[in-house]
Protein backbone atom coordinates (compact mmCIF):
# COMPACT_ATOMS: atom_id res chain seq x y z
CA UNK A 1 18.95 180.16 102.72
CA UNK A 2 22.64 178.13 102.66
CA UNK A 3 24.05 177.37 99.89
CA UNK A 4 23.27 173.55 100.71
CA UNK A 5 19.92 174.34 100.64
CA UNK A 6 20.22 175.69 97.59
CA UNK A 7 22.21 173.23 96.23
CA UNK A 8 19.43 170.31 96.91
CA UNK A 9 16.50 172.87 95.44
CA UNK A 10 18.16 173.38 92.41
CA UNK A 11 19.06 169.59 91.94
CA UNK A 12 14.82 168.77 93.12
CA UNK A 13 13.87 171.04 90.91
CA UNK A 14 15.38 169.73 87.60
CA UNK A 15 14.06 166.55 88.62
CA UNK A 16 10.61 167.41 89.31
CA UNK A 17 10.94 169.40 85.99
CA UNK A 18 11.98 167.12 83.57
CA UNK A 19 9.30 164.92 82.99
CA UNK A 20 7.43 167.84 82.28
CA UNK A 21 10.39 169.37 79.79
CA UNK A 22 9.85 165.87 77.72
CA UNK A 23 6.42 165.80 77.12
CA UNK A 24 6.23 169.53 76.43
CA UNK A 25 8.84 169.13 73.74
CA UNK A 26 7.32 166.16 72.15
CA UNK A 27 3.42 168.70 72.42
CA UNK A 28 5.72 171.45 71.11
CA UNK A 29 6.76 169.74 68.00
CA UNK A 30 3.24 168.24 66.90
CA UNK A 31 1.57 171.64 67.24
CA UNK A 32 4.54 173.17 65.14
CA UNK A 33 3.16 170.61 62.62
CA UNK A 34 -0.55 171.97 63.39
CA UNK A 35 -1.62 168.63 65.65
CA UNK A 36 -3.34 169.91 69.18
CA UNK A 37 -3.04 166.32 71.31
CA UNK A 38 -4.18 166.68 74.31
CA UNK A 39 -3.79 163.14 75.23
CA UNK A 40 -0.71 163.93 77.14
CA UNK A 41 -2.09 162.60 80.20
CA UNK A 42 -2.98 159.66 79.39
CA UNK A 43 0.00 158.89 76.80
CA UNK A 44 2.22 159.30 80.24
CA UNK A 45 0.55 157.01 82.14
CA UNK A 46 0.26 154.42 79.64
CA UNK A 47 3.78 154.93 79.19
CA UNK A 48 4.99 155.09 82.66
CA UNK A 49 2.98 151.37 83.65
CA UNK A 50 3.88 149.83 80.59
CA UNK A 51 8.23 151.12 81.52
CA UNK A 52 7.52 149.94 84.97
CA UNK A 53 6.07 146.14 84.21
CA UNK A 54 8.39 145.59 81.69
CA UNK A 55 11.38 146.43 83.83
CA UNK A 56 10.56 144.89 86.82
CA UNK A 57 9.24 141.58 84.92
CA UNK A 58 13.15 141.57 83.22
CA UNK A 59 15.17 143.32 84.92
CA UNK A 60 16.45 145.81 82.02
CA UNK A 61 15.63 149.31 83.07
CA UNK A 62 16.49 150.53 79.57
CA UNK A 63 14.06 147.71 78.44
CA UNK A 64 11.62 149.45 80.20
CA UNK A 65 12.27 153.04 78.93
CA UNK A 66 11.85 151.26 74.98
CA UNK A 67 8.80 149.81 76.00
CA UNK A 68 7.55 153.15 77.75
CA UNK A 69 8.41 155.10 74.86
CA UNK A 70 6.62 152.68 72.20
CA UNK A 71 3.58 152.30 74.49
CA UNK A 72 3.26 156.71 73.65
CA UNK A 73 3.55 155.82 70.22
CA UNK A 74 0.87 153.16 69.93
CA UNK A 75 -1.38 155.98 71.77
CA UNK A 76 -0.40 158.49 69.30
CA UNK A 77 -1.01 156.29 66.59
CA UNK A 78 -4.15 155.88 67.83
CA UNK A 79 -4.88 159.58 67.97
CA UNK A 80 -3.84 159.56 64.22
CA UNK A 81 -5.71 157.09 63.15
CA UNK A 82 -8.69 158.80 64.37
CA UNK A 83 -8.08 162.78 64.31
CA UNK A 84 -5.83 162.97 60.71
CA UNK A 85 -7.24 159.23 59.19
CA UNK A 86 -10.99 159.96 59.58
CA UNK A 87 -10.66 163.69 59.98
CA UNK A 88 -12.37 163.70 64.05
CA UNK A 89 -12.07 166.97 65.64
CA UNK A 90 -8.77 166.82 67.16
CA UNK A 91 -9.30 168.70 71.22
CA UNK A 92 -12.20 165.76 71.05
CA UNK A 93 -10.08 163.11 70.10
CA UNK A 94 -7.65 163.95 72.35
CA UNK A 95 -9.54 164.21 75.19
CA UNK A 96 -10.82 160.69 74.52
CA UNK A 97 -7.44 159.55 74.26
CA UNK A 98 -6.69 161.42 77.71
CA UNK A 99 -9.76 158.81 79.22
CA UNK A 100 -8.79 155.61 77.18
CA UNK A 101 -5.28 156.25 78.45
CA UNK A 102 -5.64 156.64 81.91
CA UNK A 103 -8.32 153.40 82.61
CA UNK A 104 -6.21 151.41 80.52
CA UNK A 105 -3.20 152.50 82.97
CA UNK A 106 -5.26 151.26 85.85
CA UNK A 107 -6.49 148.02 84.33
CA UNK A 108 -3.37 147.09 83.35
CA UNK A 109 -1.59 148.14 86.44
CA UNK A 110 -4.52 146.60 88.70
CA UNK A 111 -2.06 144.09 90.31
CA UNK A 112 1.49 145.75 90.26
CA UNK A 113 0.32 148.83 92.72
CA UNK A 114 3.11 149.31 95.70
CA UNK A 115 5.90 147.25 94.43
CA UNK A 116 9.15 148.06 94.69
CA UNK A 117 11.91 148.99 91.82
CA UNK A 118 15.69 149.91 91.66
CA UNK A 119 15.32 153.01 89.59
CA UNK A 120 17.94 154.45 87.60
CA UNK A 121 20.20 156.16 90.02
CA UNK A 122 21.97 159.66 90.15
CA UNK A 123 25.42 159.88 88.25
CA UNK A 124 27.68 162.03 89.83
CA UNK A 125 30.33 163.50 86.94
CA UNK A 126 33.43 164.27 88.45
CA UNK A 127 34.72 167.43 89.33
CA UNK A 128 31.75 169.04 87.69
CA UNK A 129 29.46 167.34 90.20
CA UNK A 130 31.32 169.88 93.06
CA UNK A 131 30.95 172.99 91.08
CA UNK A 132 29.42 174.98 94.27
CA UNK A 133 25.19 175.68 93.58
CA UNK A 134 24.73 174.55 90.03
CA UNK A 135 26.87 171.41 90.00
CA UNK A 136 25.15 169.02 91.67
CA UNK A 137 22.06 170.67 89.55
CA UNK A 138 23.58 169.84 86.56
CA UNK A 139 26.24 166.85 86.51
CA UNK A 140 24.66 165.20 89.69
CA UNK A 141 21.31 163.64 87.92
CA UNK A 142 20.48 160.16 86.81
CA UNK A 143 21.12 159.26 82.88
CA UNK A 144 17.47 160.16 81.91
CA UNK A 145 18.19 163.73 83.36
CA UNK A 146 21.32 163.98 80.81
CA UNK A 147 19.37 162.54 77.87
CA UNK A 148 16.03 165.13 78.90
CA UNK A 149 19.27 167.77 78.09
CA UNK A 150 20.33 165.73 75.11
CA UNK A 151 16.72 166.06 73.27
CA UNK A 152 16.39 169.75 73.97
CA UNK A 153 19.56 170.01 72.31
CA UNK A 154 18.30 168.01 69.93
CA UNK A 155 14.95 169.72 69.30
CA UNK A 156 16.53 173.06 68.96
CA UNK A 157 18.45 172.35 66.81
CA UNK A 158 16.00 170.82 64.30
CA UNK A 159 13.62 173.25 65.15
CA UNK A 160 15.43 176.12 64.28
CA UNK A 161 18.69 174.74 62.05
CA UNK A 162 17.40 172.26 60.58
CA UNK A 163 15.18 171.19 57.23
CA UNK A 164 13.76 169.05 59.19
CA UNK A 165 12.17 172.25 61.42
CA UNK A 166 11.22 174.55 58.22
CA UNK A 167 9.45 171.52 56.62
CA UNK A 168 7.64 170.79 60.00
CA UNK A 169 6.49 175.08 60.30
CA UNK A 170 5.60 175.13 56.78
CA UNK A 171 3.49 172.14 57.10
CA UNK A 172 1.61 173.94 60.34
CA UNK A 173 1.32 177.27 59.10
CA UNK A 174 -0.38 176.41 55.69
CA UNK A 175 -0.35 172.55 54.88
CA UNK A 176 -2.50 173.31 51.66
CA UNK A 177 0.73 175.43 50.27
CA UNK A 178 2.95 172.77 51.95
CA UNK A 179 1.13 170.01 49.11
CA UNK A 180 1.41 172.17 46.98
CA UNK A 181 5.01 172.30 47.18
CA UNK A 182 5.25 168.62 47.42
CA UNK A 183 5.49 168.34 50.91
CA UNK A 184 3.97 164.92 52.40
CA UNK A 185 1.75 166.74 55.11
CA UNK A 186 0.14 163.97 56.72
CA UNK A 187 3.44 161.76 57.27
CA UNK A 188 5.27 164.80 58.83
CA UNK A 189 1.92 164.73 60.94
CA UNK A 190 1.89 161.29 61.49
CA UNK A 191 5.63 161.50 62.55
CA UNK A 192 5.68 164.51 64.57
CA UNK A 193 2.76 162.46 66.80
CA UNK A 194 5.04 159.18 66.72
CA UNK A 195 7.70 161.75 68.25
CA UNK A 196 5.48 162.90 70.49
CA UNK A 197 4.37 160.03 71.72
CA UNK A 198 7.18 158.67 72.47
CA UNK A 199 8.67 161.83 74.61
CA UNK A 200 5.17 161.42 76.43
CA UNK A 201 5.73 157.72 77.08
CA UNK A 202 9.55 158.32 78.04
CA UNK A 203 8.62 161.32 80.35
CA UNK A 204 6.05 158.60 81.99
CA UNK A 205 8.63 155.98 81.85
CA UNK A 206 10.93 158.70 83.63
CA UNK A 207 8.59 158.85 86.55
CA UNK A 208 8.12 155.76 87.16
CA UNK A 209 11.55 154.44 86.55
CA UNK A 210 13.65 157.37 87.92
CA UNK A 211 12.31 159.68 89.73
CA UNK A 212 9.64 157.35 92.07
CA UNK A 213 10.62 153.99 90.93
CA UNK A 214 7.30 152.43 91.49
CA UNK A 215 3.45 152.60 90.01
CA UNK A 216 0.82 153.94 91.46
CA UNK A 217 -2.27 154.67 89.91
CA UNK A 218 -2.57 158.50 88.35
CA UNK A 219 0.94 158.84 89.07
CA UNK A 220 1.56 162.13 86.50
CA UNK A 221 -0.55 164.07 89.02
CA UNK A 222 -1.87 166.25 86.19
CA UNK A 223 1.49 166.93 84.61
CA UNK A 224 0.66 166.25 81.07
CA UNK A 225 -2.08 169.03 81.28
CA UNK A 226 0.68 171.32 82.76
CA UNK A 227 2.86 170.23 79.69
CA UNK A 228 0.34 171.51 77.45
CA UNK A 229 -0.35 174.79 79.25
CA UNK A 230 3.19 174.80 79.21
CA UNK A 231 3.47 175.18 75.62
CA UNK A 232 1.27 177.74 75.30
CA UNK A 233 3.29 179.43 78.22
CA UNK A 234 5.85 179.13 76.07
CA UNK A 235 4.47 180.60 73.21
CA UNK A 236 5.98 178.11 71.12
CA UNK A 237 9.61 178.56 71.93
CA UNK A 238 11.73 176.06 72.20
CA UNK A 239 14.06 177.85 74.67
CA UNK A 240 11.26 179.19 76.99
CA UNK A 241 9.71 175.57 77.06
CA UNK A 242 12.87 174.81 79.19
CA UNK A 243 12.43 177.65 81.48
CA UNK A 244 8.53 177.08 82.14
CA UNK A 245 9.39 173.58 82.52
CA UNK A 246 11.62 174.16 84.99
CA UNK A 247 9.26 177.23 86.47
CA UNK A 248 6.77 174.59 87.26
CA UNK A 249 9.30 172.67 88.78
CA UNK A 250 10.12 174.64 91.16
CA UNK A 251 6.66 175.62 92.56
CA UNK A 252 5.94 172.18 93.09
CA UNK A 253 8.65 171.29 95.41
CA UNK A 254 8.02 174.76 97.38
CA UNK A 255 6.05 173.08 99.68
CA UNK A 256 8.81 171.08 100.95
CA UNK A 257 11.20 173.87 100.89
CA UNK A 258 8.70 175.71 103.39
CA UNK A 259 8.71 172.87 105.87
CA UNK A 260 13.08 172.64 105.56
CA UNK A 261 13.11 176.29 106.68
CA UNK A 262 10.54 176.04 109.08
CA UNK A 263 7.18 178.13 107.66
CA UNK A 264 4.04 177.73 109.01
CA UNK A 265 1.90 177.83 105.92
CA UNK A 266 0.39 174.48 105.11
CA UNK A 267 2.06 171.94 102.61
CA UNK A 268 -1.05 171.54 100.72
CA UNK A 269 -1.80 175.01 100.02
CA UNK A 270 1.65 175.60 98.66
CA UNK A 271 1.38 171.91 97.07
CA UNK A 272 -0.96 173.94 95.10
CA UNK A 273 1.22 176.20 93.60
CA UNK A 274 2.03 174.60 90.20
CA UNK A 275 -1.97 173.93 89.83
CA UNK A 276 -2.37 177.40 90.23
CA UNK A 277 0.33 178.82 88.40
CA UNK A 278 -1.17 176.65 85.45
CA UNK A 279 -4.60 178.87 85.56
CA UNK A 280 -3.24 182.31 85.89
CA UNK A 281 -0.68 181.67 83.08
CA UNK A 282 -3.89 180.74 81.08
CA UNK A 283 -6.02 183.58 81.95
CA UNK A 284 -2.82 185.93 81.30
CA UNK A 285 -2.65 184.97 78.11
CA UNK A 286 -6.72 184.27 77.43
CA UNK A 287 -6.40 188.36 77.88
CA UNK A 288 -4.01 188.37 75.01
CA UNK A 289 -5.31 186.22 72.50
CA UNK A 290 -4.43 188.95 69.38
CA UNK A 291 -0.40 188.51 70.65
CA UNK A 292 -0.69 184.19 71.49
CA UNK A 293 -2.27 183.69 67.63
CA UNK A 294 0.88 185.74 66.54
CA UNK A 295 3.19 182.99 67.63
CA UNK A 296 0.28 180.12 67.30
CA UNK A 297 0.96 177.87 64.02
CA UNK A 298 -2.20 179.25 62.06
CA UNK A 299 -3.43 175.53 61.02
CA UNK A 300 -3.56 174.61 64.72
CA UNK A 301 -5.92 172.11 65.51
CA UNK A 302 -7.66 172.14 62.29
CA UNK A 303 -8.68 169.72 60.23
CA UNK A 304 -7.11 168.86 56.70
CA UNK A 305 -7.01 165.95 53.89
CA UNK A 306 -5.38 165.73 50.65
CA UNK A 307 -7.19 167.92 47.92
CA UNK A 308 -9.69 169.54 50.61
């Protein structure tokens, strides 16, 4: 390969994997706080139609990203209300958010199919843009790229610096010692689905506003299921969240690096790849289950109220 080549796979493949780096944070931060959501899915799309209307109905593509971001959140809440307010089993209420989500995309996207949007478009930082193989990869993306960098930063940080982080594990790993100690479990549960929510509903917003600026129906392509594979990939690790996310990035632009170098296997086998990728990585670890509940939050998924 030349380094031009190179150049533009490294710069598709940040693209292609940041919408899946924001919605695996926001997953990563409400199952450190012992929430499994697998609405993903249908938070993006909700998010991603609700970005697109609203910016092409004003004009304001950062109108659009607020309103992408607080459609997540009214999804999440939603997914609160029922898994932590009345106590549902949570991979069932997600699930059911998953299907509410993506008809409600549809229906409310029924008549702005096909039309076209002036997305946000790539910034090119100067002098760092040239750096040879990494620069245009870096300091060559649109603004939503930079702030996807921003909020792993960000995450990080509170993660593994912060209060913020210890009171979020504590509450995961053992929310009855967590009351104990005073700790308001279910608002750190409530907010750490609000958060994640919203990075589902951005990373929607993303794709529809950035990266294809235009809605079509099932537009995530199955990416908020890879996000939560992801995680679990991941192990729960902030840092290897970015690499997976990026992983999966890759092998789902192979396809067209195949045809620029002139391969003969077929595009839709290797469009595949990131599909497939997704079930080994599960099976892989399915083998391990002793070593993934070592890293799991132990309260994952279950159930708890006040006093119970």
């Amino acid at each position: 390969m030349d380094i031009d080549l190179l150049t533009n796979l490294f710069y598709a493949m940040v693209r292609t994997g940041t919408p899946l780096l924001l919605v695996a944070l926001g997953e990563l931060v409400c199952e450190k706080s012992g929430v499994l959501n697998l609405g993903q899915e249908g938070m993006m799309l909700f998010g991603a139609v609700a970005g697109f209307i609203t910016a092409f109905a004003t004009g304001s593509l950062w109108l659009g990203v607020l309103v992408a971001c607080l459609a997540g959140m009214l999804l999440s809440q939603l997914f609160a209300v029922v898994a932590l307010g009345f106590n549902a089993n949570q991979v069932a209420t997600g699930l059911a958010l998953t299907i509410f989500g993506v008809g409600l995309s549809s229906f409310v996207g029924a008549g702005w199919v096909g039309k076209p949007l002036a997305g946000f478009e790539p910034i090119n930082l100067p002098l760092l843009s040239e750096i040879p193989l990494i620069g245009r990869m870096l300091f060559g993306q649109d603004v939503l790229v930079y702030l996807s960098f921003a909020l792993f930063v960000l995450v990080t940080w509170a993660l593994l610096k912060s209060r913020v982080g210890l009171i979020i594990q504590a509450v995961g790993e053992n929310p009855n010692a967590a009351s104990a100690m005073g700790l308001p479990v279910l608002r750190v549960r409530v907010l750490a689905l609000l958060f994640g929510g919203a990075m589902a509903g951005l990373a929607g917003g993303y794709l529809s506003l950035a990266y294809t600026p235009m809605w079509a129906e099932n537009m995530t392509a199955g990416r908020g299921w890879i996000a939560l594979a992801l995680v679990v990939f991941a192990s729960w690790r902030v840092g290897r969240v970015l690499l997976g996310a990026y992983l999966f990035g890759l092998a789902s632009i192979l396809h067209l690096v195949a045809q620029g170098i002139g391969l003969s296997i077929p595009g839709n086998l290797l469009a595949m790849l990131p599909y497939v990728a997704t079930i080994i990585v599960l099976v892989l670890l399915s083998r391990d289950a002793v070593r993934t509940r070592l890293y799991a939050p132990v309260s994952l998924g279950q159930s708890w109220k006040a006093g119970g």
